[in-house]
N, C-alpha and C. Protein backbone atom coordinates (compact mmCIF):
# COMPACT_ATOMS: atom_id res chain seq x y z
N UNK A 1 13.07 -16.94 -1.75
CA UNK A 1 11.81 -17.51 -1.27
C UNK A 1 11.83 -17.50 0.26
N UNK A 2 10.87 -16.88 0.60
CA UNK A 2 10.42 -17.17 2.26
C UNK A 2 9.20 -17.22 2.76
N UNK A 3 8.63 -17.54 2.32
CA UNK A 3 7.32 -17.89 2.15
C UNK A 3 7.44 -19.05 2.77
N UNK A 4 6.62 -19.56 4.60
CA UNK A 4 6.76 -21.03 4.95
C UNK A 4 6.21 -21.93 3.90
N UNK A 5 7.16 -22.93 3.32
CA UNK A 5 7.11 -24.04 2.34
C UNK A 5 5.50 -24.51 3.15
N UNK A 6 5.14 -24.64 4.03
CA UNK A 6 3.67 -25.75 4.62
C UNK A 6 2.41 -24.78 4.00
N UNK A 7 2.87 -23.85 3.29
CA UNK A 7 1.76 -22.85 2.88
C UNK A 7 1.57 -22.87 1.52
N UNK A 8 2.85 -23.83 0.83
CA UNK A 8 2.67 -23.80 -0.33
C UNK A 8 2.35 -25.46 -0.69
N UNK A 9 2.79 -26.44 0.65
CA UNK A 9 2.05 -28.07 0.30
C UNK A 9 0.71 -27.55 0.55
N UNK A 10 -0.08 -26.91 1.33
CA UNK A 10 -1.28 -26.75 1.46
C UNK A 10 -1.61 -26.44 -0.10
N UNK A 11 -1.64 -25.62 -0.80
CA UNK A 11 -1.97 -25.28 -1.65
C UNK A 11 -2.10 -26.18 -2.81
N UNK A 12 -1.29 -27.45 -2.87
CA UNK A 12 -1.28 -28.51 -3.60
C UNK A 12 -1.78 -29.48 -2.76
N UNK A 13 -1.87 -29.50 -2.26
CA UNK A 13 -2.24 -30.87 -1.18
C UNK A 13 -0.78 -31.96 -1.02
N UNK A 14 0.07 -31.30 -0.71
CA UNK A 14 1.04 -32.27 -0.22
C UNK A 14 1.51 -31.95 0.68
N UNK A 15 1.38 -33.46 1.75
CA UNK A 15 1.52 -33.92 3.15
C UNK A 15 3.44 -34.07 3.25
N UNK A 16 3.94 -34.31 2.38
CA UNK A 16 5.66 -34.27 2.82
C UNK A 16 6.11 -32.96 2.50
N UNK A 17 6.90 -32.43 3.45
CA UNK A 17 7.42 -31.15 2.80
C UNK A 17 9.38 -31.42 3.40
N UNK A 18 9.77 -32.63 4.03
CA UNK A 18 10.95 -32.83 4.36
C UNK A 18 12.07 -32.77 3.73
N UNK A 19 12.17 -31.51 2.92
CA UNK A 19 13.23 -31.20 1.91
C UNK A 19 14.55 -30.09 2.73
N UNK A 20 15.19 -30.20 1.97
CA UNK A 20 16.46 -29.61 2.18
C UNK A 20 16.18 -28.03 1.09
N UNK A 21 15.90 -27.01 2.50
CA UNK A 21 15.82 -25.71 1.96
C UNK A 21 15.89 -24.53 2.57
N UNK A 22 16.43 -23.56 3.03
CA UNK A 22 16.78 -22.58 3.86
C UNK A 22 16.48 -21.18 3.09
N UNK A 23 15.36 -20.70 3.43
CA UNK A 23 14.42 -18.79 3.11
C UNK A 23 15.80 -18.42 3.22
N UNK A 24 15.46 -17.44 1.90
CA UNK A 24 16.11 -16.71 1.94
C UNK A 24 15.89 -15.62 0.76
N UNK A 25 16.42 -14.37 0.89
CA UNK A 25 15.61 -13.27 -0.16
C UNK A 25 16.58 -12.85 -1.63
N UNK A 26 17.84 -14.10 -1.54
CA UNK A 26 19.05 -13.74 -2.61
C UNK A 26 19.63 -15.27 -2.60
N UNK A 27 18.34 -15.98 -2.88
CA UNK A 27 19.10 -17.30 -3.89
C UNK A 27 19.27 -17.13 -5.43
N UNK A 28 20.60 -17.78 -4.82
CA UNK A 28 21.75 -17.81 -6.08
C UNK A 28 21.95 -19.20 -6.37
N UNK A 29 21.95 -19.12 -8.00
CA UNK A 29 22.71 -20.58 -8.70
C UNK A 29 23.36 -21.33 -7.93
N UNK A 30 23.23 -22.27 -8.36
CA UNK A 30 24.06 -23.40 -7.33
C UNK A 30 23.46 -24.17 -6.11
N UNK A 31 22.15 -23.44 -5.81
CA UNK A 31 22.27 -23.63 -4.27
C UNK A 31 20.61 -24.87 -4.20
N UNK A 32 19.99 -25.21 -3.50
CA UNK A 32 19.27 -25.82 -3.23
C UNK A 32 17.88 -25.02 -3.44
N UNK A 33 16.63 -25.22 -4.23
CA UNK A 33 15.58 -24.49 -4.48
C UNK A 33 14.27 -25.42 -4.28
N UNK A 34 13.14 -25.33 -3.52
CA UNK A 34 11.99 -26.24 -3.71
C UNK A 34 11.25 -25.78 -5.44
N UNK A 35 10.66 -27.02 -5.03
CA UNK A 35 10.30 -27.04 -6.69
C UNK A 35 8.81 -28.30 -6.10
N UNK A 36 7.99 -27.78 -7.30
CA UNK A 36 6.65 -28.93 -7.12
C UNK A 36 6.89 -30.00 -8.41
N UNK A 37 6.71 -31.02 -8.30
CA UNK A 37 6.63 -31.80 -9.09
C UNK A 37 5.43 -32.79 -9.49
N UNK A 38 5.04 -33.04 -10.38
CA UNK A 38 3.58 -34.47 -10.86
C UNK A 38 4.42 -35.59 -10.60
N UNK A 39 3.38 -36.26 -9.74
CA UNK A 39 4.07 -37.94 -9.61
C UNK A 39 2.61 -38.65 -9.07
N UNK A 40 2.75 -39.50 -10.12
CA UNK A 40 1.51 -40.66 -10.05
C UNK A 40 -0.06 -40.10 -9.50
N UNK A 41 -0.33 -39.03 -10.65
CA UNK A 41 -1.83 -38.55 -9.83
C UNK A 41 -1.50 -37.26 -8.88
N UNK A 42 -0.71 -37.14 -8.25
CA UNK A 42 -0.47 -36.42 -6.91
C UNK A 42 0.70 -35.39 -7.64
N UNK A 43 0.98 -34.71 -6.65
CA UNK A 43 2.08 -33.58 -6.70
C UNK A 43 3.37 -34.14 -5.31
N UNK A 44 4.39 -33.82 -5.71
CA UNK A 44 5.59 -33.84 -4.59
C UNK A 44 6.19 -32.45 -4.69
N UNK A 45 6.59 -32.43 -3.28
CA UNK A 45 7.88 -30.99 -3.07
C UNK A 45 9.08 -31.72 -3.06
N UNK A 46 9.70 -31.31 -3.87
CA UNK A 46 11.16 -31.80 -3.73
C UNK A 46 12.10 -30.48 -3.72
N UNK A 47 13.73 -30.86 -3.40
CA UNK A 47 14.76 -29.70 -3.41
C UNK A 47 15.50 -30.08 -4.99
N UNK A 48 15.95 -28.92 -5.40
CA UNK A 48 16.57 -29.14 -6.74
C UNK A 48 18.04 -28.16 -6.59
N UNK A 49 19.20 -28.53 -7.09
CA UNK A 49 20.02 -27.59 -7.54
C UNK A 49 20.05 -26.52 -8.46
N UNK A 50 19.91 -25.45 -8.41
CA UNK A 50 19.42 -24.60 -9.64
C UNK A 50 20.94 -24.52 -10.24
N UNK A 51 20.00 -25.12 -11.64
CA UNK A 51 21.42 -25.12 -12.43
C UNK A 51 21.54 -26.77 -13.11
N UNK A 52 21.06 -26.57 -14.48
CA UNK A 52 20.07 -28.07 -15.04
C UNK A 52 21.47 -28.54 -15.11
N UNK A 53 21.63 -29.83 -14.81
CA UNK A 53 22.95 -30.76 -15.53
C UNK A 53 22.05 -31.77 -16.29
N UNK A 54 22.09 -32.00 -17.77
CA UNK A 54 21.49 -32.98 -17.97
C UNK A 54 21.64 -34.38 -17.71
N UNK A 55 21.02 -35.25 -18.18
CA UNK A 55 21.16 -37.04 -17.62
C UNK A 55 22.28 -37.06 -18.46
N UNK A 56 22.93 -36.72 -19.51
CA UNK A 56 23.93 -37.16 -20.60
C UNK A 56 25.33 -36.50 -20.22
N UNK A 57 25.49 -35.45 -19.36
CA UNK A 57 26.58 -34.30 -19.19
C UNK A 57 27.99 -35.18 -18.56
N UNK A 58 28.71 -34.93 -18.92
CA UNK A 58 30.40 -35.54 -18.52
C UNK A 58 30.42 -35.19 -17.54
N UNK A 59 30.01 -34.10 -16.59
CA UNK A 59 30.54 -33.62 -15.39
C UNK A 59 29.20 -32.43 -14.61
N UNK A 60 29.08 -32.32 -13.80
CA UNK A 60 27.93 -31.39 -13.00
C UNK A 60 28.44 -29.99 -13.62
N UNK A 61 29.69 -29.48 -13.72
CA UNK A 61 30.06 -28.18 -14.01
C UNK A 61 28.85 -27.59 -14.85
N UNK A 62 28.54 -28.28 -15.44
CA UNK A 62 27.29 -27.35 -16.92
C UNK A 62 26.66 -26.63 -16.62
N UNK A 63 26.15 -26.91 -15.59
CA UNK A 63 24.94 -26.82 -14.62
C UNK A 63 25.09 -25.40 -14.67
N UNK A 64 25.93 -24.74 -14.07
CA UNK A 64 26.75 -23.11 -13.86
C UNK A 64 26.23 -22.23 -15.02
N UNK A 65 26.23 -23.16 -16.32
CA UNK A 65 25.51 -22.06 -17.75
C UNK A 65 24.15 -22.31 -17.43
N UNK A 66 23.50 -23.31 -17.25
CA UNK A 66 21.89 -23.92 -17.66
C UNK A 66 21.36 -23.46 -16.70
N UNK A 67 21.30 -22.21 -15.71
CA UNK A 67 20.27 -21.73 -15.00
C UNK A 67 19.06 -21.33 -15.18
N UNK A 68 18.89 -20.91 -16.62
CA UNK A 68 17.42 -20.58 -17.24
C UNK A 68 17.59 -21.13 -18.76
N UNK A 69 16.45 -21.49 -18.69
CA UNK A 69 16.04 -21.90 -20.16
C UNK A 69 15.49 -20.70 -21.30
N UNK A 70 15.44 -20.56 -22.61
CA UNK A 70 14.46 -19.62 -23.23
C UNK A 70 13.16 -20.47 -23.43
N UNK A 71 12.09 -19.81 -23.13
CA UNK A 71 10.63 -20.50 -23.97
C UNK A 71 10.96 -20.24 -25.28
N UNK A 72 11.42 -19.30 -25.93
CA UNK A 72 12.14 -19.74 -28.03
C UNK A 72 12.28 -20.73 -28.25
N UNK A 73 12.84 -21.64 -27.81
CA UNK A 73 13.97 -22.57 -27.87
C UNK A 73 14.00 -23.60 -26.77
N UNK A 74 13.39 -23.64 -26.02
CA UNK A 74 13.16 -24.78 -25.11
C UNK A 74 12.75 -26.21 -25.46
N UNK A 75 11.77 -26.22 -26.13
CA UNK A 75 11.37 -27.61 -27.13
C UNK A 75 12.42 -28.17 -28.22
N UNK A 76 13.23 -27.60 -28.73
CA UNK A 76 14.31 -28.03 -29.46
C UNK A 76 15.79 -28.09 -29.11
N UNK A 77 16.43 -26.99 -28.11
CA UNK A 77 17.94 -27.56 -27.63
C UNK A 77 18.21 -28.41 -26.57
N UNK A 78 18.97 -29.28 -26.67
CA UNK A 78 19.58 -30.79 -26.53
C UNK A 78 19.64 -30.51 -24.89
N UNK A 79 19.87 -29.31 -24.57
CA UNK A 79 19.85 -29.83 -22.84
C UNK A 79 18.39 -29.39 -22.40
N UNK A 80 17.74 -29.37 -22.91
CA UNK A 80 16.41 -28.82 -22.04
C UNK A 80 15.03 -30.17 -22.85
N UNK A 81 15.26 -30.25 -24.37
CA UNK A 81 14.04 -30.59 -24.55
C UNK A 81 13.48 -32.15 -24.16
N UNK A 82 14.43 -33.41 -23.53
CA UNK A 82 13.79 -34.16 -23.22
C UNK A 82 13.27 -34.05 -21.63
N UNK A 83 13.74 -33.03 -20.83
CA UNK A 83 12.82 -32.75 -19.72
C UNK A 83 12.12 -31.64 -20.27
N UNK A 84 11.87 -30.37 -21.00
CA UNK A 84 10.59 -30.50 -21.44
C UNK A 84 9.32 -31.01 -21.64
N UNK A 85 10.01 -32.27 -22.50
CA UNK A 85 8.93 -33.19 -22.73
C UNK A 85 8.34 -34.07 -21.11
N UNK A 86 8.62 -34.17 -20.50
CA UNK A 86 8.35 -35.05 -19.49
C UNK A 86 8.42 -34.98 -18.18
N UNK A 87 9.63 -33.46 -17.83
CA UNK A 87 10.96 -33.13 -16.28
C UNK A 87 9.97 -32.09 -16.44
N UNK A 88 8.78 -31.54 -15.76
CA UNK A 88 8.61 -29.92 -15.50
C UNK A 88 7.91 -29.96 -14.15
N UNK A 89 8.61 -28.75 -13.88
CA UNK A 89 7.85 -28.41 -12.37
C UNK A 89 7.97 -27.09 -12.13
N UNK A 90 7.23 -26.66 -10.97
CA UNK A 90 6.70 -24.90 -10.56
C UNK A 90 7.71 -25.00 -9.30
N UNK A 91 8.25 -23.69 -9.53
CA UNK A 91 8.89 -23.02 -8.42
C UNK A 91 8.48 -22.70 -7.65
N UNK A 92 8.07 -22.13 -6.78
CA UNK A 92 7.16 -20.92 -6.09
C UNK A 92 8.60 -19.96 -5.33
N UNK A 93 8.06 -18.85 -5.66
CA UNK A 93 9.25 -17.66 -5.12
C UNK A 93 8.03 -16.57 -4.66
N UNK A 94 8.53 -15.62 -3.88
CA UNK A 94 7.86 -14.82 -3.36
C UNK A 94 7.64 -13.34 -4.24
N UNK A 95 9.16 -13.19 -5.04
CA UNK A 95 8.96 -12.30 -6.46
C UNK A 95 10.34 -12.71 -6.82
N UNK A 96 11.03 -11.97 -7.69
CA UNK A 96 12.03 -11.82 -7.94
C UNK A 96 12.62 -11.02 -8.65
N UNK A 97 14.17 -10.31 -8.30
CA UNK A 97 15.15 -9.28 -8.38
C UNK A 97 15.26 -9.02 -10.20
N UNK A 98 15.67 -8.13 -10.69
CA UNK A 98 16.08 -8.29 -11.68
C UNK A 98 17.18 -6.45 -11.40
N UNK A 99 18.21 -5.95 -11.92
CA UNK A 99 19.11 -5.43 -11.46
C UNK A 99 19.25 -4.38 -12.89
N UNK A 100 19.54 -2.83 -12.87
CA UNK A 100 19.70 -1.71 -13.48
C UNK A 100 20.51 -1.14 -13.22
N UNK A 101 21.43 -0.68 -14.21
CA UNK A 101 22.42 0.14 -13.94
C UNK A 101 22.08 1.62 -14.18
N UNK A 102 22.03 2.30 -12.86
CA UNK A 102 21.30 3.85 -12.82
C UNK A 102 22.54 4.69 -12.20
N UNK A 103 23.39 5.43 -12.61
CA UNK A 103 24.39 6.57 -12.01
C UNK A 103 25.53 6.08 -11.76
N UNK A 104 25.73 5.15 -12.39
CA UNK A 104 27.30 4.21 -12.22
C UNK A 104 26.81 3.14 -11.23
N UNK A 105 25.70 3.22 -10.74
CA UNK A 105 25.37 1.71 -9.90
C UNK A 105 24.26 0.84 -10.29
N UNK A 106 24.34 -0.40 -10.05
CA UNK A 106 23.30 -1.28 -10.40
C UNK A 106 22.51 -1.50 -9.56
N UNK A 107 21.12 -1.02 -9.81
CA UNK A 107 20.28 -0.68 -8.28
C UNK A 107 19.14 -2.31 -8.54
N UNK A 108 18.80 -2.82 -7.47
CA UNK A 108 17.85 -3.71 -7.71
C UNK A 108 16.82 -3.20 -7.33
N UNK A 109 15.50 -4.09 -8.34
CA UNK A 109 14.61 -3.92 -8.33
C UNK A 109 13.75 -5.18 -8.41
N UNK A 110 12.68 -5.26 -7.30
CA UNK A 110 12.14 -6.75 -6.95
C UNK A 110 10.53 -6.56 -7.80
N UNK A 111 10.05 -7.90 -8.41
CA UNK A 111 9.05 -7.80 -9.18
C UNK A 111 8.06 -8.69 -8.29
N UNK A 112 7.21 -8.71 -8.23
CA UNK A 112 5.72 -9.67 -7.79
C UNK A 112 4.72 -9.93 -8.01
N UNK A 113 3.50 -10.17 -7.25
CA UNK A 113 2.10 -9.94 -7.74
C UNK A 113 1.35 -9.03 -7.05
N UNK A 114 0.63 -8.22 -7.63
CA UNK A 114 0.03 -7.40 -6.68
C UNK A 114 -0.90 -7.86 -5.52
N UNK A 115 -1.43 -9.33 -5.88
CA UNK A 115 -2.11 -10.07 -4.90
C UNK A 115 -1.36 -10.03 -3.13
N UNK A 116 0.29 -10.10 -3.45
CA UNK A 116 1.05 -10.27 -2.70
C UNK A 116 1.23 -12.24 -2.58
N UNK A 117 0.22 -12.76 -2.98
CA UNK A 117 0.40 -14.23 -3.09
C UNK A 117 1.60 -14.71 -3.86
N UNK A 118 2.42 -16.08 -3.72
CA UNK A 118 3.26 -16.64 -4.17
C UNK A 118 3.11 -16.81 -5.38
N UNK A 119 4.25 -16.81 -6.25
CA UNK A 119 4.55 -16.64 -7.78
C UNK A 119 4.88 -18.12 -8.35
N UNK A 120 4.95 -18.83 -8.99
CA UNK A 120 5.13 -20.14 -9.63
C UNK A 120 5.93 -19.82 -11.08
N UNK A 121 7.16 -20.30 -10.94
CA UNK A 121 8.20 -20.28 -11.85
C UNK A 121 7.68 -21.45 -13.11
N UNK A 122 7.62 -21.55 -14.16
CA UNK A 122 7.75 -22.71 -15.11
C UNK A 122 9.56 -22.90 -15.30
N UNK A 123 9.55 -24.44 -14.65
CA UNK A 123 11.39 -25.10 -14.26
C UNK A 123 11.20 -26.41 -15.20
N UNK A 124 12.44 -26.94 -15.93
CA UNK A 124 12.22 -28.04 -15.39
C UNK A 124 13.12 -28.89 -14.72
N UNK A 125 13.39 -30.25 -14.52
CA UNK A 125 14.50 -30.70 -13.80
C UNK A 125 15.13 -32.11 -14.33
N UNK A 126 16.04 -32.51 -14.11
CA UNK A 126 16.94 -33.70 -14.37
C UNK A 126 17.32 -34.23 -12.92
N UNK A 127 18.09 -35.63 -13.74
CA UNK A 127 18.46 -36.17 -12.57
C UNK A 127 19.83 -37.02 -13.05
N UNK A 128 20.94 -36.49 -12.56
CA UNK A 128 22.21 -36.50 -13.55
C UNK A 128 23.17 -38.05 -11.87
N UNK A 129 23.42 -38.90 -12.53
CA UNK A 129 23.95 -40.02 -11.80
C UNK A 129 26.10 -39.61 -12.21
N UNK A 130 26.32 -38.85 -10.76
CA UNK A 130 28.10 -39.10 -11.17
C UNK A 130 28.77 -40.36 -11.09
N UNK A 131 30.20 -40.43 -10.97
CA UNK A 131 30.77 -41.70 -11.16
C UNK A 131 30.73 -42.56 -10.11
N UNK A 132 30.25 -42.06 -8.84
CA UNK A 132 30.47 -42.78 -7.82
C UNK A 132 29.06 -43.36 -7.35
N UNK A 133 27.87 -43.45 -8.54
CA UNK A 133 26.53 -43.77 -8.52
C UNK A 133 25.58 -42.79 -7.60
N UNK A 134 26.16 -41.41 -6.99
CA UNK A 134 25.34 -40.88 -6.62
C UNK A 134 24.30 -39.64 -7.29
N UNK A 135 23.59 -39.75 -7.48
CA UNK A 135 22.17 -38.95 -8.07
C UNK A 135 22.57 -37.48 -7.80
N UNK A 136 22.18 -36.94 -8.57
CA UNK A 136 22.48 -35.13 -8.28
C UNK A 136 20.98 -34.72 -9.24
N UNK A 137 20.35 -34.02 -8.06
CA UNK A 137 18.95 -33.59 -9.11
C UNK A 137 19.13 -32.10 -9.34
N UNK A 138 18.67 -31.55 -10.33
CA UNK A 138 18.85 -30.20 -10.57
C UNK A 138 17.82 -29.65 -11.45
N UNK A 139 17.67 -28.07 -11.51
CA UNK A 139 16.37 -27.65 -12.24
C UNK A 139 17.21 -26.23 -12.99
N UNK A 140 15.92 -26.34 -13.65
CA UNK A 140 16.26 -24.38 -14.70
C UNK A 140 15.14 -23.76 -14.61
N UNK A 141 14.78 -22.24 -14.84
CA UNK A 141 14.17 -21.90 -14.70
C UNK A 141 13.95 -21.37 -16.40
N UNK A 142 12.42 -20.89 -16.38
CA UNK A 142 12.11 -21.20 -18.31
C UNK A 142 11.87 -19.66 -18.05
N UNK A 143 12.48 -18.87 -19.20
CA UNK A 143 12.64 -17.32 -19.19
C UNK A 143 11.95 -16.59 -20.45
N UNK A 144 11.34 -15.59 -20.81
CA UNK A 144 10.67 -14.98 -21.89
C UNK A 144 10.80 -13.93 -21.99
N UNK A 145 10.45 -12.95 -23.01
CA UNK A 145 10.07 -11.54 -23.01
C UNK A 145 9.70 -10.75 -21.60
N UNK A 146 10.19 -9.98 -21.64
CA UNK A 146 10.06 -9.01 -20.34
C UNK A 146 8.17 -8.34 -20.87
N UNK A 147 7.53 -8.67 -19.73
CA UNK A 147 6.08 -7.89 -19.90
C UNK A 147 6.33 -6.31 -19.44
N UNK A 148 5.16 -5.36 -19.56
CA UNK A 148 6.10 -3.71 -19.63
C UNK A 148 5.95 -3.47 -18.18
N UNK A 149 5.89 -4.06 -17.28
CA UNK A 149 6.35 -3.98 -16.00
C UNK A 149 7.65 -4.32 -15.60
N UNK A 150 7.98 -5.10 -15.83
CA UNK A 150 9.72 -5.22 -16.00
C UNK A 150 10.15 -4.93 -17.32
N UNK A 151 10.12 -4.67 -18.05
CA UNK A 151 10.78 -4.35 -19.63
C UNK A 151 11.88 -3.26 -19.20
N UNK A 152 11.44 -2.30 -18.63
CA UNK A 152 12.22 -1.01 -17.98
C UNK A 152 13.14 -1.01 -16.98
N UNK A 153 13.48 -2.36 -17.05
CA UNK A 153 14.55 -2.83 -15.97
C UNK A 153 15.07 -3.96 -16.68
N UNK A 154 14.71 -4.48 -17.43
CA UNK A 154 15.63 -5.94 -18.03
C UNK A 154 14.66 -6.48 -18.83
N UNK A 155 15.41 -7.27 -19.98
CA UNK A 155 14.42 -7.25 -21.75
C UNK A 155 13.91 -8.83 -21.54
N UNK A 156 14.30 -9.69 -20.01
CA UNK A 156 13.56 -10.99 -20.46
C UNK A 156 12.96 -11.38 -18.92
N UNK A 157 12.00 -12.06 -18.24
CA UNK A 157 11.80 -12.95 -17.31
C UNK A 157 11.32 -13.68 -17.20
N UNK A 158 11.10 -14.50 -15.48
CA UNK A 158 10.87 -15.87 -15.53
C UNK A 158 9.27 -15.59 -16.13
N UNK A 159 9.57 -16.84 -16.68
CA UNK A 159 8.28 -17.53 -17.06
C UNK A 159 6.91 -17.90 -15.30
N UNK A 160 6.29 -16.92 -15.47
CA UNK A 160 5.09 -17.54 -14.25
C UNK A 160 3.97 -18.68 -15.01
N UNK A 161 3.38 -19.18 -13.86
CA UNK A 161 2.79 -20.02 -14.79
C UNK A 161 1.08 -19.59 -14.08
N UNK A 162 0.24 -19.16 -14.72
CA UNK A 162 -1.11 -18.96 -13.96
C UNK A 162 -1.31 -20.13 -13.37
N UNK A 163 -2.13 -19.79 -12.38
CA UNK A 163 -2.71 -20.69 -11.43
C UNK A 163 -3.85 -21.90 -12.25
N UNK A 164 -4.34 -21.65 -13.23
CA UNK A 164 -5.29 -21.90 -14.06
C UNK A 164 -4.53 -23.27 -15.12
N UNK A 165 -3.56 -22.61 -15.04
CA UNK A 165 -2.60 -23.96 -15.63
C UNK A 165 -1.16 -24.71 -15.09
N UNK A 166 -1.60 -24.92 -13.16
CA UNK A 166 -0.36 -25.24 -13.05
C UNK A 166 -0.88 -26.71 -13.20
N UNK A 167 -2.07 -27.74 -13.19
CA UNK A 167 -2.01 -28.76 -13.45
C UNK A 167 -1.29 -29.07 -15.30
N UNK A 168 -1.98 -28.69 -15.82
CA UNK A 168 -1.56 -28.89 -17.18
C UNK A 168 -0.03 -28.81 -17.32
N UNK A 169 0.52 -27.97 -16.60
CA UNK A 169 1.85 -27.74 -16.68
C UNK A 169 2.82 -29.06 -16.05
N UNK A 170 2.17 -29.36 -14.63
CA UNK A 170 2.82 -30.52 -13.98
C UNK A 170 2.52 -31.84 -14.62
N UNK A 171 1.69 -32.13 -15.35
CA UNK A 171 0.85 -33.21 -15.90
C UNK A 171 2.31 -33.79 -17.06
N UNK A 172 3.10 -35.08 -16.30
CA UNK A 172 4.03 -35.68 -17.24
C UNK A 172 3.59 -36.37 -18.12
N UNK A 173 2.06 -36.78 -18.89
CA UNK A 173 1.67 -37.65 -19.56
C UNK A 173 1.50 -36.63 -20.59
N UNK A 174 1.36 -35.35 -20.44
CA UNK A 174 1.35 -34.53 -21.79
C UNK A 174 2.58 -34.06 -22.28
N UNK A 175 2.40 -34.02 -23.19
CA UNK A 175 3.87 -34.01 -24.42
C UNK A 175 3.54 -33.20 -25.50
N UNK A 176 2.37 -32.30 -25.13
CA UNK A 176 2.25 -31.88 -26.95
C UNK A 176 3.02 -30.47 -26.50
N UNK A 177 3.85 -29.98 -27.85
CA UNK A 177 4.28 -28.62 -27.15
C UNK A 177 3.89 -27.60 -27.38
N UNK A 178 2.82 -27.85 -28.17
CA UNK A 178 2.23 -26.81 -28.59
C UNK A 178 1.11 -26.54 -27.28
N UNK A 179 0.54 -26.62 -26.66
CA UNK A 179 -0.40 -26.57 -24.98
C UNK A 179 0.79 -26.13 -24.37
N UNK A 180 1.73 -27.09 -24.34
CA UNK A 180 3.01 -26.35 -23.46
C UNK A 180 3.47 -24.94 -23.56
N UNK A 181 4.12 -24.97 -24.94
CA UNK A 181 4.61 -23.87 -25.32
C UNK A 181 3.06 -22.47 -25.28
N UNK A 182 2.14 -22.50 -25.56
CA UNK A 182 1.32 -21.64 -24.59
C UNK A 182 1.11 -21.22 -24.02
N UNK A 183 1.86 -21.95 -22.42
CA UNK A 183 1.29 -21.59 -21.27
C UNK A 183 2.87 -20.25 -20.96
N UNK A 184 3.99 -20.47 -21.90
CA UNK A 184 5.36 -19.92 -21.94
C UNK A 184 5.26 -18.51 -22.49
N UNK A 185 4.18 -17.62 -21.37
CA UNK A 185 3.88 -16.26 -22.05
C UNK A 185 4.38 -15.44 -21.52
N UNK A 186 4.47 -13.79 -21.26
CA UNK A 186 4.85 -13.15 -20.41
C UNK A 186 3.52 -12.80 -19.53
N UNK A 187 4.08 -12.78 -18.24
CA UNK A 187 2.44 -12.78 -17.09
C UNK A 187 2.10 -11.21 -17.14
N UNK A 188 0.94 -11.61 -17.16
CA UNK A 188 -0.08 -9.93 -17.46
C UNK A 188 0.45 -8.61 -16.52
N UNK A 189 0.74 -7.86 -17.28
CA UNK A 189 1.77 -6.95 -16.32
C UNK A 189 0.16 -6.29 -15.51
N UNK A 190 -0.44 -5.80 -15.80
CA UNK A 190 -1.16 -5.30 -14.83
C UNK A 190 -1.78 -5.88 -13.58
N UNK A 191 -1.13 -7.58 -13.49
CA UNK A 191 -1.23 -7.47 -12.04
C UNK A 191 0.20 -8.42 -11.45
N UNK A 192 1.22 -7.11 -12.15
CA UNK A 192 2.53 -7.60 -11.23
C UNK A 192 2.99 -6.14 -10.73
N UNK A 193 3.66 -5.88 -9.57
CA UNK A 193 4.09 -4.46 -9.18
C UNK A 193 5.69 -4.32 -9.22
N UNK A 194 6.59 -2.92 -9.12
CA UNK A 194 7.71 -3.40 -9.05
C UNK A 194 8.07 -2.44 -7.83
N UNK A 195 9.24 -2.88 -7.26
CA UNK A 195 9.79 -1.65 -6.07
C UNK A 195 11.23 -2.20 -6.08
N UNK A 196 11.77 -0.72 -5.42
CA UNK A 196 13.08 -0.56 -5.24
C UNK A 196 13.49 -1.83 -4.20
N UNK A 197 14.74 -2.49 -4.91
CA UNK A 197 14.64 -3.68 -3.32
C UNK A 197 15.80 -3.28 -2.53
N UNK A 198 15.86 -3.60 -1.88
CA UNK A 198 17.10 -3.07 -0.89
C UNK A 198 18.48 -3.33 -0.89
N UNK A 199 19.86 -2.39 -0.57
CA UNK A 199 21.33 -2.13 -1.41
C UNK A 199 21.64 -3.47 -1.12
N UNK A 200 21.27 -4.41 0.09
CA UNK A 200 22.15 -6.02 0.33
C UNK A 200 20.82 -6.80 0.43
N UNK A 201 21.49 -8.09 0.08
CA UNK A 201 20.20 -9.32 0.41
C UNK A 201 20.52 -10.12 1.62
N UNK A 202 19.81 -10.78 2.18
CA UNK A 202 20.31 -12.20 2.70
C UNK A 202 20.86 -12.79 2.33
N UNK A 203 22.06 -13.22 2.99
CA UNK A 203 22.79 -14.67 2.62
C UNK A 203 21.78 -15.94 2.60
């Protein structure tokens, strides 16, 4: 993501954007990600660890498997479905990588919108308390069928969420999963593009 974050509170109407987050074109697990969240009527930007630890987990390590969720299976396994029900929030990324192995090398290849406008991940997030009472918040990203714009490079991706339903999506008072599970489609390939991305990323 590098997209200035004040371009994406504009877009929600939120006035705080004082999060802990550093652009960059090769975030990786582990690391600190903005994320939008529903809170009381309004929307917040907050930073998340990518990489869900749930509220119940013995230790943060988990986190390392739970980077993406499936929409299959999201409403029913034990680390995802009570933030399902209640923990969801939009990413915004600018596109994202997905990687092919072509001639003995794995070449990347970056996906987007043809608009060129910012993309909105369907995440959701926890908030896991260690032994020493300090809070560790963290998110996943919700993954599906590859649409036939990426299919030819890798068989699953993130879940986008149309613009048309990012309230419904942020909205914690809804719980049905069936509206939910809906919005968990693959995004209309004819208006996403793909290109060769380049041999190194940013740190």
């Amino acid at each position: 993501m590098i997209t200035d974050l004040s371009a994406i509170a504009r877009d929600f109407n939120i006035s705080d954007i004082s999060i802990s987050f550093e652009p960059s074109r090769n975030v990786s697990p582990g690391r600190p990600i903005p994320a939008i969240v529903g809170a009381g009527g309004g929307k917040l930007l907050k930073s998340f660890l990518w990489g869900l630890v749930p509220f119940w987990a013995k230790d943060p390590s988990i986190g390392a498997r739970l980077i993406n969720a499936r929409a299959e299976t999201v409403a029913q396994k034990p680390s995802f479905k009570q933030a399902f029900a209640r923990r969801r929030c939009l990413i915004p990324a600018d596109g994202f990588y997905e990687w092919k192995k072509e001639g003995g090398k794995k070449i990347p290849y970056c996906f987007g919108l043809k608009s060129g406008v910012p993309l909105y991940f369907a995440g959701l997030y926890e908030k896991w308390t260690a032994p020493d009472r300090q809070p560790v918040e963290s998110c996943t990203i919700i993954t599906t069928q590859a649409n036939e714009t990426v299919a030819p490079v890798h068989d699953r991706m993130p879940v986008i969420v149309p613009a048309a339903a990012h309230t419904l999506w942020l909205n914690p008072a809804l719980q049905d999963p069936g509206r939910l599970l809906d919005i968990l489609k693959p995004y209309p390939a004819e208006e996403m593009e793909r290109s060769q991305g380049p041999a190194a990323f940013d740190s």
